[in-house]
PDB file of N, CA and C in Angstrom:
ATOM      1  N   UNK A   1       0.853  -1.185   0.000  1.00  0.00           N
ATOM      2  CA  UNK A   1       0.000   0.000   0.000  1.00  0.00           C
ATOM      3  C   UNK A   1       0.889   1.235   0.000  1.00  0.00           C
ATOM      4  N   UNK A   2       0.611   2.027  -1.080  1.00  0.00           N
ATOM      5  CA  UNK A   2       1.319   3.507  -0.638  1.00  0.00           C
ATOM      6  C   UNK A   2       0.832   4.685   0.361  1.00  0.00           C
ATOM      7  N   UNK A   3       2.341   4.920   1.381  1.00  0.00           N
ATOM      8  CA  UNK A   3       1.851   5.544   2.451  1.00  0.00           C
ATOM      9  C   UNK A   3       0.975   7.070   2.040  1.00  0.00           C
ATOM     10  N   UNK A   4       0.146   6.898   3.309  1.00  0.00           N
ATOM     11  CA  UNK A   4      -0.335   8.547   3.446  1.00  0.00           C
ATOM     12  C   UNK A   4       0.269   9.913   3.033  1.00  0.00           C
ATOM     13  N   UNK A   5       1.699   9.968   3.625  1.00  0.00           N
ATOM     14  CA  UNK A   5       1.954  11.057   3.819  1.00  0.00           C
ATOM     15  C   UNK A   5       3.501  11.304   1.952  1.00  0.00           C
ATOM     16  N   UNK A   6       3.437   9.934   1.634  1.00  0.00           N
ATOM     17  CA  UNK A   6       3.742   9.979  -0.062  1.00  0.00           C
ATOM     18  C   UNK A   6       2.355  10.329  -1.043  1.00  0.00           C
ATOM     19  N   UNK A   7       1.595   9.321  -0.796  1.00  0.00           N
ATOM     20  CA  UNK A   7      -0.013   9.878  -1.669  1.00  0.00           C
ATOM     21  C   UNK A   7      -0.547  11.245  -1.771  1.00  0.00           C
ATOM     22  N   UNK A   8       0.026  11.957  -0.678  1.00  0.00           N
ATOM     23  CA  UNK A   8      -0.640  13.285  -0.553  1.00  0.00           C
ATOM     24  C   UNK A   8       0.045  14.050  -1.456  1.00  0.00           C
ATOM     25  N   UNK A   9       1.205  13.352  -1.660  1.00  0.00           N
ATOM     26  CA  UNK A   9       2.836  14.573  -2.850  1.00  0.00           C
ATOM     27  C   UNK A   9       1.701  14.501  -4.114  1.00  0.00           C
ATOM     28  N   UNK A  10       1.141  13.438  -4.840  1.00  0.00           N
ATOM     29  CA  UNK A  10       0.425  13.250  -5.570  1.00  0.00           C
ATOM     30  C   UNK A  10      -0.849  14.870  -5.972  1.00  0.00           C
ATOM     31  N   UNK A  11      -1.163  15.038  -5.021  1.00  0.00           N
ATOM     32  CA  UNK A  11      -2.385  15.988  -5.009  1.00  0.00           C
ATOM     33  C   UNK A  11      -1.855  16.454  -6.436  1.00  0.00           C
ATOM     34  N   UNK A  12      -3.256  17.327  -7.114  1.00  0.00           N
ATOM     35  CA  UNK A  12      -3.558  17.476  -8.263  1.00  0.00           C
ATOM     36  C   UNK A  12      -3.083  17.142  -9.886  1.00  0.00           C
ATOM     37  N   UNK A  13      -2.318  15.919  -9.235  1.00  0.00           N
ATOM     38  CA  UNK A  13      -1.953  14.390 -10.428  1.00  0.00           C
ATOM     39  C   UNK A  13      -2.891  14.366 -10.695  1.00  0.00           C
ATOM     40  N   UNK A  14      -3.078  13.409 -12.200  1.00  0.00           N
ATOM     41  CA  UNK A  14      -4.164  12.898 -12.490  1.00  0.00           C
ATOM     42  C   UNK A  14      -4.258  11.562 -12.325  1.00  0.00           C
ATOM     43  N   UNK A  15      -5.814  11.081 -12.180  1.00  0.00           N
ATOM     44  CA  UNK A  15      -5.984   9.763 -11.823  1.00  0.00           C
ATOM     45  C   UNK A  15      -6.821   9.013 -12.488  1.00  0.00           C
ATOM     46  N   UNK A  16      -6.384   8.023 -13.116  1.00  0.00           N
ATOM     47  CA  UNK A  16      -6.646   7.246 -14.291  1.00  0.00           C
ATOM     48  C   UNK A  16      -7.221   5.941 -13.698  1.00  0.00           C
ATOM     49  N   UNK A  17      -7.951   5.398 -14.506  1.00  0.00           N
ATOM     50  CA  UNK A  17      -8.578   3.755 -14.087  1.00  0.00           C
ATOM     51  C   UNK A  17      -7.798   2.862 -14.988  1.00  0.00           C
ATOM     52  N   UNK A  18      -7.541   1.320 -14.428  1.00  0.00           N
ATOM     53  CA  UNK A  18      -7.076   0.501 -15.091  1.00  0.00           C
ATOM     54  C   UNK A  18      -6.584   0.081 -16.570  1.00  0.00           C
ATOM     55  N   UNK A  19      -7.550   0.774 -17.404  1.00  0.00           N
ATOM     56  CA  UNK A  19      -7.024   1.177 -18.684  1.00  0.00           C
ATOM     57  C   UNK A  19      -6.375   2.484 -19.324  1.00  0.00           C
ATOM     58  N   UNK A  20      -6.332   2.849 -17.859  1.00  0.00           N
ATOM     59  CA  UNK A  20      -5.044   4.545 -18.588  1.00  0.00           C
ATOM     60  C   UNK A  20      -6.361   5.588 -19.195  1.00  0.00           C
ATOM     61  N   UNK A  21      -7.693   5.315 -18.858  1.00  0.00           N
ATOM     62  CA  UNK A  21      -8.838   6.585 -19.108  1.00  0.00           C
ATOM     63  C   UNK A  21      -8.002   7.831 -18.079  1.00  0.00           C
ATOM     64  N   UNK A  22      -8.261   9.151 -17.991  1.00  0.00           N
ATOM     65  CA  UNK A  22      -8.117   9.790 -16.955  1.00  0.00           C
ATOM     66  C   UNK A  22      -9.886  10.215 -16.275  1.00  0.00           C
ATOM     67  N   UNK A  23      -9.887  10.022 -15.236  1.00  0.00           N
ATOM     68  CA  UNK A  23     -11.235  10.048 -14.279  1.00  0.00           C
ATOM     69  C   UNK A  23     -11.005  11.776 -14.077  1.00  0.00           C
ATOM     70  N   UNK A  24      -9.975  11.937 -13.370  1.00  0.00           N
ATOM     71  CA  UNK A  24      -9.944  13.410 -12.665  1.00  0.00           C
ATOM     72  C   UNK A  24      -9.006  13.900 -12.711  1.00  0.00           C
ATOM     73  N   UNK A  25      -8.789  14.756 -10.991  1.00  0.00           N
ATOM     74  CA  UNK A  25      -7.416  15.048 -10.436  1.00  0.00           C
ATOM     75  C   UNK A  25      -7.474  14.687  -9.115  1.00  0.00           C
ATOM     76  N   UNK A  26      -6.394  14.070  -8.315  1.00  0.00           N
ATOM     77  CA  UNK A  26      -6.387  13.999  -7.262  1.00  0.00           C
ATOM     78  C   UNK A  26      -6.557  14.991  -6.255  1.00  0.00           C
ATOM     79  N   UNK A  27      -7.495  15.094  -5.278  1.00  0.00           N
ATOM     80  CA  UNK A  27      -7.824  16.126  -4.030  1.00  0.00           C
ATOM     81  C   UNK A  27      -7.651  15.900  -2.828  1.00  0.00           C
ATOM     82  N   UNK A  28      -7.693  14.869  -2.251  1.00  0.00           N
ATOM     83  CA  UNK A  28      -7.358  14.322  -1.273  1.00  0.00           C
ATOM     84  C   UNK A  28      -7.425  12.882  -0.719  1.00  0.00           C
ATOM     85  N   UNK A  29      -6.992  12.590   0.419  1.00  0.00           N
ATOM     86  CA  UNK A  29      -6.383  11.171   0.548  1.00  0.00           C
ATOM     87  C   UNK A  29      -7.620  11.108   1.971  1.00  0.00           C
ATOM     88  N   UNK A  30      -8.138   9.934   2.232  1.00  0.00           N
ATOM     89  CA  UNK A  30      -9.006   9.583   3.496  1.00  0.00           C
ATOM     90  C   UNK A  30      -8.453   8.320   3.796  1.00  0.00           C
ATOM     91  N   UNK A  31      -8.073   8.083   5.420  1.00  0.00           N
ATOM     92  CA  UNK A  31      -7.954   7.042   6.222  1.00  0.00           C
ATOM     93  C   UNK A  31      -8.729   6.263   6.650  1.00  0.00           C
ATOM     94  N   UNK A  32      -8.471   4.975   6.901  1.00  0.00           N
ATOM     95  CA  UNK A  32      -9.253   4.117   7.734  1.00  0.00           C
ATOM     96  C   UNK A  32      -8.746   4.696   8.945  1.00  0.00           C
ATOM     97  N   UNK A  33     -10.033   5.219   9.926  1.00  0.00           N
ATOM     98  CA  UNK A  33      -9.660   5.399  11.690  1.00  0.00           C
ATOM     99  C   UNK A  33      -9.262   4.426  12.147  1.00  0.00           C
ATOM    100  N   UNK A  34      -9.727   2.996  11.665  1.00  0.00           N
ATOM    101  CA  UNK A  34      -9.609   2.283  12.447  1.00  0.00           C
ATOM    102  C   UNK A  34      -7.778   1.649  12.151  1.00  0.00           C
ATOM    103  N   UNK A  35      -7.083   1.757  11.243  1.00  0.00           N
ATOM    104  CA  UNK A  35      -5.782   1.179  10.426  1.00  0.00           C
ATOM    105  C   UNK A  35      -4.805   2.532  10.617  1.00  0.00           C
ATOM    106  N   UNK A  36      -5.761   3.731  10.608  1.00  0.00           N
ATOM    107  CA  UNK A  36      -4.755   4.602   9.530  1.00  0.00           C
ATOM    108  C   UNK A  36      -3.743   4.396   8.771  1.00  0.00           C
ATOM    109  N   UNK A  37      -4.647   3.936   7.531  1.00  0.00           N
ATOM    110  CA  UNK A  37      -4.412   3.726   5.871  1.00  0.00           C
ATOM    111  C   UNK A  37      -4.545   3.860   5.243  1.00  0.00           C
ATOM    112  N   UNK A  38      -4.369   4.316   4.302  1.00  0.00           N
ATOM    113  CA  UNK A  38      -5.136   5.124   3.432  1.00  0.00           C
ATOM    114  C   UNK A  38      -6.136   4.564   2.553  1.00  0.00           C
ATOM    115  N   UNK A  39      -7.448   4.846   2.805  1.00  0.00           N
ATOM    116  CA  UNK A  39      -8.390   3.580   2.050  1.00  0.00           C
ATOM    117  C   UNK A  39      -9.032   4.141   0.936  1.00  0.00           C
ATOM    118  N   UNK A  40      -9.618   5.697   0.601  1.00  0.00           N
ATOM    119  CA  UNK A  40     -10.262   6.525  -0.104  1.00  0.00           C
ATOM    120  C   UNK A  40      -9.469   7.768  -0.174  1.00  0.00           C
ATOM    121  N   UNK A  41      -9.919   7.784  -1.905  1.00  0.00           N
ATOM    122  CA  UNK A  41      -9.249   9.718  -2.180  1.00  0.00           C
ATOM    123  C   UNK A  41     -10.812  10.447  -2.435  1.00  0.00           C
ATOM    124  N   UNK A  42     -10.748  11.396  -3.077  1.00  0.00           N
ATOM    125  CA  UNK A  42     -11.418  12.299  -3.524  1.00  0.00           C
ATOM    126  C   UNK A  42     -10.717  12.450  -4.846  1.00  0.00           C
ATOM    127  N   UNK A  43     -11.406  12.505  -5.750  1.00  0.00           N
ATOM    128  CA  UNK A  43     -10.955  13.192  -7.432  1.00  0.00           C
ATOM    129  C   UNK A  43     -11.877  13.988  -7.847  1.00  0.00           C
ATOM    130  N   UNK A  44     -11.559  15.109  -8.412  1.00  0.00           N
ATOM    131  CA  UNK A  44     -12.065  16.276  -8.933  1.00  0.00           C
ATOM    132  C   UNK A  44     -12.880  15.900 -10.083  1.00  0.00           C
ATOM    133  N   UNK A  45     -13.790  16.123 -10.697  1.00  0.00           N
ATOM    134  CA  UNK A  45     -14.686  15.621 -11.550  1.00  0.00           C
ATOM    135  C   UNK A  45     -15.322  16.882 -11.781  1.00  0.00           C
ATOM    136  N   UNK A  46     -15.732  16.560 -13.091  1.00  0.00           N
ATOM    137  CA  UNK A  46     -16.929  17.222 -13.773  1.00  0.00           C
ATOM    138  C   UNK A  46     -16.450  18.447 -14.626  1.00  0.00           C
ATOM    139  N   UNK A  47     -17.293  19.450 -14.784  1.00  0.00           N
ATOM    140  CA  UNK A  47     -17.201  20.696 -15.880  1.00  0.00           C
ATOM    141  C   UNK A  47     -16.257  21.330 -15.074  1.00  0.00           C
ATOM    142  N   UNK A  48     -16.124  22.488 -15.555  1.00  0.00           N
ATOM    143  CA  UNK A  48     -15.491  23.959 -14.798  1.00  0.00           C
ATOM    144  C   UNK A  48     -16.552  24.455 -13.797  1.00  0.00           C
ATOM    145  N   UNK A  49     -17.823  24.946 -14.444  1.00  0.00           N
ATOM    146  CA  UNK A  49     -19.076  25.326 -13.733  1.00  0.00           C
ATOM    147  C   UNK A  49     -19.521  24.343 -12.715  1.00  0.00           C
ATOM    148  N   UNK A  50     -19.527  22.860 -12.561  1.00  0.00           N
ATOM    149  CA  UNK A  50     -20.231  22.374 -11.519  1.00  0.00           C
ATOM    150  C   UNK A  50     -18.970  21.040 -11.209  1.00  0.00           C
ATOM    151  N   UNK A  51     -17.909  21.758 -11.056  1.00  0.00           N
ATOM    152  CA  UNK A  51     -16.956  20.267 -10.130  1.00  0.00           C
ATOM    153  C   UNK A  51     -17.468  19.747  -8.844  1.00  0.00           C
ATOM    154  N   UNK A  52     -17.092  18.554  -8.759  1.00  0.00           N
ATOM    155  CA  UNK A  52     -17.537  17.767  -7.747  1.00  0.00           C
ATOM    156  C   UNK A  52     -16.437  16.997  -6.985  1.00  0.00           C
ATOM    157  N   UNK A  53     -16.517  16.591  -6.600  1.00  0.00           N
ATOM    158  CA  UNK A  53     -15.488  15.603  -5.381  1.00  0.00           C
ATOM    159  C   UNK A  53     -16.104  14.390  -5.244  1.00  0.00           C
ATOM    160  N   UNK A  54     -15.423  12.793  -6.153  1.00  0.00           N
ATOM    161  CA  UNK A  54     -15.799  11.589  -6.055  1.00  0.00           C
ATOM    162  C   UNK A  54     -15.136  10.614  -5.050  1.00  0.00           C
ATOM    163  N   UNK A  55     -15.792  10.020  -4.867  1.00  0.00           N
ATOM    164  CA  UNK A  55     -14.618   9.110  -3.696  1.00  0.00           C
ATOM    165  C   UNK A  55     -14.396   7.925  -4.470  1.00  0.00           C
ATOM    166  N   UNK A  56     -13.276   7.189  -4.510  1.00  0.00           N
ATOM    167  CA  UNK A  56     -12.494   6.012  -5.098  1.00  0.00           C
ATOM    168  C   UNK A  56     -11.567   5.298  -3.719  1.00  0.00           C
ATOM    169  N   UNK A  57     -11.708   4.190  -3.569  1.00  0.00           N
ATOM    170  CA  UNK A  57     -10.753   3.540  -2.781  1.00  0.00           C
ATOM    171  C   UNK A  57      -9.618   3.467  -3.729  1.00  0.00           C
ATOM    172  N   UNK A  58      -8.403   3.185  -2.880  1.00  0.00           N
ATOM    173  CA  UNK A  58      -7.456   3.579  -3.290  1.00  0.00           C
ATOM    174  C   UNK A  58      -6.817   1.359  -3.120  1.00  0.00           C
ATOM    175  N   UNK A  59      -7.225   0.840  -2.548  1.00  0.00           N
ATOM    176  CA  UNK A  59      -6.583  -0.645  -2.626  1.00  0.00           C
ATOM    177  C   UNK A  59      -6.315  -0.736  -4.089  1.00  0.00           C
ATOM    178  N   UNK A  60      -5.216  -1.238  -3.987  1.00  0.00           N
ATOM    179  CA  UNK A  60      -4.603  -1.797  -5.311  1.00  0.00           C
ATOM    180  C   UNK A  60      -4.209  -0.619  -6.361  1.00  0.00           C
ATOM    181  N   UNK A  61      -3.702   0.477  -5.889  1.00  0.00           N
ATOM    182  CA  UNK A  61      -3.720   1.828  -6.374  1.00  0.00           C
ATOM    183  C   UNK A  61      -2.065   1.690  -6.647  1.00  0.00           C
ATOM    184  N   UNK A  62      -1.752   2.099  -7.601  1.00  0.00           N
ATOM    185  CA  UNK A  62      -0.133   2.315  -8.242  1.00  0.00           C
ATOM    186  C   UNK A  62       0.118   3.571  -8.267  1.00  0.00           C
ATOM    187  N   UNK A  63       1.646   4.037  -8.597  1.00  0.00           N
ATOM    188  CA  UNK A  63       1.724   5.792  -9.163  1.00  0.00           C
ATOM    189  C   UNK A  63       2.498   4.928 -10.523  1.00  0.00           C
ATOM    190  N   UNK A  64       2.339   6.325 -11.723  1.00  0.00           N
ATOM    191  CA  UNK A  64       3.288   6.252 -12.933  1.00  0.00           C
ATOM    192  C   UNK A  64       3.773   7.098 -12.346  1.00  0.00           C
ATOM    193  N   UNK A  65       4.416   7.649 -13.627  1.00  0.00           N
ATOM    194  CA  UNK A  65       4.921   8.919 -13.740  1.00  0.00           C
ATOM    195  C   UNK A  65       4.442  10.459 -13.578  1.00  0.00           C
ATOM    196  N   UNK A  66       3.558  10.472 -13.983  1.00  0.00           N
ATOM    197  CA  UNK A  66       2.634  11.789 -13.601  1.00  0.00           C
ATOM    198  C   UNK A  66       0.714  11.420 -13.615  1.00  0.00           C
ATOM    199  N   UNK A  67       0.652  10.030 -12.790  1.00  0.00           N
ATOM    200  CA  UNK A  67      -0.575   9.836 -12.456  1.00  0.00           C
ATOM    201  C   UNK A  67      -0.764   8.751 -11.267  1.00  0.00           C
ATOM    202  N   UNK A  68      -1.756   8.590 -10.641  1.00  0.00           N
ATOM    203  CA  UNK A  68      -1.852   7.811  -9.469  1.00  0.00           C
ATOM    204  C   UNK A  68      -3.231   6.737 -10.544  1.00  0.00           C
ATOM    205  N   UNK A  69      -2.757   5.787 -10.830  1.00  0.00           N
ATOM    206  CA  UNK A  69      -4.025   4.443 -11.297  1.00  0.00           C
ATOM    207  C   UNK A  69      -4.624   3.646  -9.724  1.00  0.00           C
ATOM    208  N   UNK A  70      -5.995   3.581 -10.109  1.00  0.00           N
ATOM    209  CA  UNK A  70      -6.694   3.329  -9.315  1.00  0.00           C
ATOM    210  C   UNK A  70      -7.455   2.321 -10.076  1.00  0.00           C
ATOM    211  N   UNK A  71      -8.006   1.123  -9.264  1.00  0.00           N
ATOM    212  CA  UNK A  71      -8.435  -0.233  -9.532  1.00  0.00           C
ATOM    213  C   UNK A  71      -9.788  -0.220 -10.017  1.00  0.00           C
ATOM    214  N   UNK A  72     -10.278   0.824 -10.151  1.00  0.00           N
ATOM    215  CA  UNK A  72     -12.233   1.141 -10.131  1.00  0.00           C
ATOM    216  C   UNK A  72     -11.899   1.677 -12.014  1.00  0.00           C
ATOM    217  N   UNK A  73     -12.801   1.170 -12.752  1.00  0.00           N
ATOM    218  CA  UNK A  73     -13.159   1.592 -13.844  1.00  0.00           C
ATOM    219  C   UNK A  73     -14.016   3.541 -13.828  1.00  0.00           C
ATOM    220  N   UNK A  74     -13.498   4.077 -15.039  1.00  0.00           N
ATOM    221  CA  UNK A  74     -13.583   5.342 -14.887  1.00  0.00           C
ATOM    222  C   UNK A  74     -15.144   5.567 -14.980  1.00  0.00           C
ATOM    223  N   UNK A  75     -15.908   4.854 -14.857  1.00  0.00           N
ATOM    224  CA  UNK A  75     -17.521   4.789 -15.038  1.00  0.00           C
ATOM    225  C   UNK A  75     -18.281   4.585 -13.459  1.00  0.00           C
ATOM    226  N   UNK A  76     -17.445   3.394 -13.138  1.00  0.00           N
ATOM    227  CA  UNK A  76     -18.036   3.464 -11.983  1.00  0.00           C
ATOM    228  C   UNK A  76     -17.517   4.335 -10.845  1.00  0.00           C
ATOM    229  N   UNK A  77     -16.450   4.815 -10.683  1.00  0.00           N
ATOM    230  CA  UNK A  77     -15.978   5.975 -10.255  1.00  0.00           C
ATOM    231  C   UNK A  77     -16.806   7.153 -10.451  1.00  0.00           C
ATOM    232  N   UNK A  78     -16.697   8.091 -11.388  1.00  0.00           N
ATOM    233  CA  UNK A  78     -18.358   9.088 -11.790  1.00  0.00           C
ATOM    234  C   UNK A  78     -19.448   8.592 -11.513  1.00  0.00           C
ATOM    235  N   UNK A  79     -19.829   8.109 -10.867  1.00  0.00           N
ATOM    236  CA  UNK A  79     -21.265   7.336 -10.361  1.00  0.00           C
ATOM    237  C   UNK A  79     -21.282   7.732  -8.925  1.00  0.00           C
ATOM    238  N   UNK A  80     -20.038   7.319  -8.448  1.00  0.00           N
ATOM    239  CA  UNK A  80     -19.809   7.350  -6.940  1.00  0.00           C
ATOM    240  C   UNK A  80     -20.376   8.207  -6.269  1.00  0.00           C
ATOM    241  N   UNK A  81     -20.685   7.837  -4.958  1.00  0.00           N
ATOM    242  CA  UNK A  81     -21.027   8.764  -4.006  1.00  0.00           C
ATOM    243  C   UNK A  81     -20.043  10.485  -4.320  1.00  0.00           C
ATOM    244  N   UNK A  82     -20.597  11.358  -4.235  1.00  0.00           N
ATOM    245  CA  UNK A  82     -19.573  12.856  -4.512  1.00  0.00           C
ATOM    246  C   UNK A  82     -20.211  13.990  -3.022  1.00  0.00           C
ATOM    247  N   UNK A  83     -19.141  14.970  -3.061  1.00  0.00           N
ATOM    248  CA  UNK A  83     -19.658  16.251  -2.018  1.00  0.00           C
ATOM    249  C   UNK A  83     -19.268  16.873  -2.955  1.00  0.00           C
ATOM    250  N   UNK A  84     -19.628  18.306  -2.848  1.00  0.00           N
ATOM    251  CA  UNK A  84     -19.258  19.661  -3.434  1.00  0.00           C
ATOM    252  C   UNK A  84     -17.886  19.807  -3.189  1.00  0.00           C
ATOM    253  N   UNK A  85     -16.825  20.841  -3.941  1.00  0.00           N
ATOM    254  CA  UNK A  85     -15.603  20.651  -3.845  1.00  0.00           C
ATOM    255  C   UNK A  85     -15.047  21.453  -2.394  1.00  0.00           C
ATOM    256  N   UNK A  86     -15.838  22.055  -1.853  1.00  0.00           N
ATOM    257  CA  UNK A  86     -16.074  22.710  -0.679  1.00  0.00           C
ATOM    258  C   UNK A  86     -16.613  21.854   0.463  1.00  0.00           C
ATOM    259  N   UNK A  87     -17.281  20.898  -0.200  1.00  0.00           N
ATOM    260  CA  UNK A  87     -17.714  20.271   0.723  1.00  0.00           C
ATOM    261  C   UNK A  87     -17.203  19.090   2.172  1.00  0.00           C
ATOM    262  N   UNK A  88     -18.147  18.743   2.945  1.00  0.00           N
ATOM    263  CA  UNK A  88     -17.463  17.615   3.730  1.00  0.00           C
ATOM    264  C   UNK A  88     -18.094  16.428   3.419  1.00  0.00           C
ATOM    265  N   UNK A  89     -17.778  15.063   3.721  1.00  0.00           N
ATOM    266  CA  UNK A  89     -18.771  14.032   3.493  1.00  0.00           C
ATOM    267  C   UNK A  89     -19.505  13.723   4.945  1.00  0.00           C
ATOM    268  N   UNK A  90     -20.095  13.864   5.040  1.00  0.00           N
ATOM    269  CA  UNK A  90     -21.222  13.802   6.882  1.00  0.00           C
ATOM    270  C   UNK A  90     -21.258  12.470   6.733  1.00  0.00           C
ATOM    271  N   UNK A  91     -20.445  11.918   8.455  1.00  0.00           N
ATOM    272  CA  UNK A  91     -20.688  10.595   8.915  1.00  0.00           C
ATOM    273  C   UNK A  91     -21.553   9.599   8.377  1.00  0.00           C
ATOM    274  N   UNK A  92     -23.485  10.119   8.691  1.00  0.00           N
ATOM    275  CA  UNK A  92     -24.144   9.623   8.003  1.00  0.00           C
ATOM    276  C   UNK A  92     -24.558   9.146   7.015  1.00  0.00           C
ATOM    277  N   UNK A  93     -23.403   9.813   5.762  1.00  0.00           N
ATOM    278  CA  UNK A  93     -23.091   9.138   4.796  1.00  0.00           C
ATOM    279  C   UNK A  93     -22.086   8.097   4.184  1.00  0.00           C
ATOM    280  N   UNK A  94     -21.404   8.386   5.093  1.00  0.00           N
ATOM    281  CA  UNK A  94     -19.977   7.319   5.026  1.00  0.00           C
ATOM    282  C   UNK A  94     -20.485   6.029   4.291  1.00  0.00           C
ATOM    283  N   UNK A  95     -21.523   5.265   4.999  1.00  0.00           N
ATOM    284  CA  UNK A  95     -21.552   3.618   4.713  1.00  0.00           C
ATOM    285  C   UNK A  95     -22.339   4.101   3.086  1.00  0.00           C
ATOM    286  N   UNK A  96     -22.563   4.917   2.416  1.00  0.00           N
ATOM    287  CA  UNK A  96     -22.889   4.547   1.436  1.00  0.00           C
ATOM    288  C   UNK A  96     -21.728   4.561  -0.024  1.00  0.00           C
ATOM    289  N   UNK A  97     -20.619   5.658   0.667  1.00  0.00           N
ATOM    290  CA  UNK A  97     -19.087   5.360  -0.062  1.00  0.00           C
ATOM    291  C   UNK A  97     -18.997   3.348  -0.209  1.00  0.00           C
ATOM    292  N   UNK A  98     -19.056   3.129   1.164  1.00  0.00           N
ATOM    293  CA  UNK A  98     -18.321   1.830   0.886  1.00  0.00           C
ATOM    294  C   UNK A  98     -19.331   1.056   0.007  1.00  0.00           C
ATOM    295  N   UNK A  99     -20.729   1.087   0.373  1.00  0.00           N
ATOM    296  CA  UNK A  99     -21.619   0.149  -0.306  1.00  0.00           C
ATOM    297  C   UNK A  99     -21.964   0.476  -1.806  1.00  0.00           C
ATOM    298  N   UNK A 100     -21.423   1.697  -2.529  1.00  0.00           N
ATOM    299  CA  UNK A 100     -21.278   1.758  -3.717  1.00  0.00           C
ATOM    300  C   UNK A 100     -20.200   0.892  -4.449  1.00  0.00           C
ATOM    301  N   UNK A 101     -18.977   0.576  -3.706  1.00  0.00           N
ATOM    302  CA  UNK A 101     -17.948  -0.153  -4.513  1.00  0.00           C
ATOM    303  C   UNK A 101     -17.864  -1.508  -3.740  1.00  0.00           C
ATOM    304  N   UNK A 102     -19.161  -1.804  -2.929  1.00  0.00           N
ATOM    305  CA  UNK A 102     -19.443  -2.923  -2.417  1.00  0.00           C
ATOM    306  C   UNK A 102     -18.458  -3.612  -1.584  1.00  0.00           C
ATOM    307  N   UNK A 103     -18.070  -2.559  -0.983  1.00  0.00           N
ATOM    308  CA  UNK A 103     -17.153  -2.935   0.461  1.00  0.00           C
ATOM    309  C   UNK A 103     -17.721  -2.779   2.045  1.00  0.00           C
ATOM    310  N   UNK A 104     -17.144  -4.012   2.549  1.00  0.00           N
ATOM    311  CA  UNK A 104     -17.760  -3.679   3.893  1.00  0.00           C
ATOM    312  C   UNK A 104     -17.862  -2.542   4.817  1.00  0.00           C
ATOM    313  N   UNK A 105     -18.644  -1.929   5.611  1.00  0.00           N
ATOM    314  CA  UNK A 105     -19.017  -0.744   6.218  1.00  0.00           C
ATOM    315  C   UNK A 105     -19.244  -1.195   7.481  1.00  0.00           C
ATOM    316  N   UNK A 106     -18.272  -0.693   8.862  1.00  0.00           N
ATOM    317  CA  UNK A 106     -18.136  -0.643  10.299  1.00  0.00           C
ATOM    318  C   UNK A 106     -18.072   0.202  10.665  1.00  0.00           C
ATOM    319  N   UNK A 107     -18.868   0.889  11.367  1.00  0.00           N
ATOM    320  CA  UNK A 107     -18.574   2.026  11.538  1.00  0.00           C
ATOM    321  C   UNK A 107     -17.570   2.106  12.820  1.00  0.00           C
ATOM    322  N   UNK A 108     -16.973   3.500  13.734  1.00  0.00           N
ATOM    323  CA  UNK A 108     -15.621   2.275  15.026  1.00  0.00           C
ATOM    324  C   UNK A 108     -17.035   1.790  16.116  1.00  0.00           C
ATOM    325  N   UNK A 109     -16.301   1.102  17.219  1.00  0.00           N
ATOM    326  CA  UNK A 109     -17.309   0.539  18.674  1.00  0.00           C
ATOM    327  C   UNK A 109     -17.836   1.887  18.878  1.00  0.00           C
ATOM    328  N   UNK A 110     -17.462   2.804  19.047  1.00  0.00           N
ATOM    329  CA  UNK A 110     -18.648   3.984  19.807  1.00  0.00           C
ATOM    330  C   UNK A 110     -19.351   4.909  18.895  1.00  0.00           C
ATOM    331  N   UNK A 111     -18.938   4.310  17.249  1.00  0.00           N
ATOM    332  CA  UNK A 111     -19.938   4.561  16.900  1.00  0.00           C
ATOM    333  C   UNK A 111     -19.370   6.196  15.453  1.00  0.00           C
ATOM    334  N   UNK A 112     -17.791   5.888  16.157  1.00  0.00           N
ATOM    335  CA  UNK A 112     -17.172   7.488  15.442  1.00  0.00           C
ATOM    336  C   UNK A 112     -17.071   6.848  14.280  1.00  0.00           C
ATOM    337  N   UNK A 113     -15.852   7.880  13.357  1.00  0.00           N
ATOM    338  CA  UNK A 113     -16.229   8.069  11.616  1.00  0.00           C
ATOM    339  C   UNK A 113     -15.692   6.799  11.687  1.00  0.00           C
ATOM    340  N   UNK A 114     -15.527   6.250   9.952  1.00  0.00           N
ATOM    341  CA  UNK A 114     -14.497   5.143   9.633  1.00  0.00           C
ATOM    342  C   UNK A 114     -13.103   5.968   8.527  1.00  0.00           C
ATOM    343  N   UNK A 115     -13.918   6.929   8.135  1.00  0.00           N
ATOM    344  CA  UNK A 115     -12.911   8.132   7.021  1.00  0.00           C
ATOM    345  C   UNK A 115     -12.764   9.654   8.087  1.00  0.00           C
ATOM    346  N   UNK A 116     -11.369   9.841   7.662  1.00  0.00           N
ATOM    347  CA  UNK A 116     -10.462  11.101   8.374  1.00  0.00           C
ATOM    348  C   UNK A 116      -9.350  11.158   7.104  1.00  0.00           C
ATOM    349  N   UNK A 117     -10.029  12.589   6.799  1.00  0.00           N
ATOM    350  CA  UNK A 117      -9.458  13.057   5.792  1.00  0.00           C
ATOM    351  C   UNK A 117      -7.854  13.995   6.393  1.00  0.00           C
ATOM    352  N   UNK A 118      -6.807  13.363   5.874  1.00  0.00           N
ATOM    353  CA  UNK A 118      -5.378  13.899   5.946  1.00  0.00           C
ATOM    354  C   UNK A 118      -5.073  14.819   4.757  1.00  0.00           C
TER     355      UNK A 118
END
């Protein structure tokens, strides 16, 4: 897995799906609370007029040369759960990040986030 605090050098790389499409740009990196690991980014998406912020897990995620590849096809990525580029993602939404790319969702024992954005 590539660490946190290398993934972040990445920011506004571009980030491509398995066949070298480009999806976005990289915006930021989110941890598992429970690992701190880096499990989800954010990629910049959409027009000029209405960008958005998608979430992509990052497992099985490589760097090239001037892009970070990510394991999710560039389709189902734009689908993904998104916030405004301003935005935050609210707890209450968390489990639906994971259950879009059909990963398990725990939230911790008392109940806090599972994503902490670095």
């Amino acid at each position: 897995m590539i660490a946190a605090e290398n993934i972040r050098d990445w920011r506004g790389h571009d980030v491509v799906d398995p066949e070298g499409h480009k999806i976005g740009t990289l915006e930021s990196v989110y941890v598992d609370t429970v690992s701190d690991e880096p499990f989800f980014c954010t990629i910049t998406v959409g027009l000029p007029t209405r960008r958005r912020l998608v979430f992509a897990p990052l497992m099985g995620a490589s760097v090239g040369p001037a892009y970070l590849k990510i394991h999710y096809a560039k389709d189902v990525v734009k689908d993904a759960p998104s916030i405004d580029t301003d935005g935050e993602l609210p707890a209450e939404k968390e489990w639906a990040v994971f259950d879009h790319y059909k990963l398990p969702f725990e939230p911790g024992a008392r109940g806090e986030r599972r994503l902490a954005r670095r």
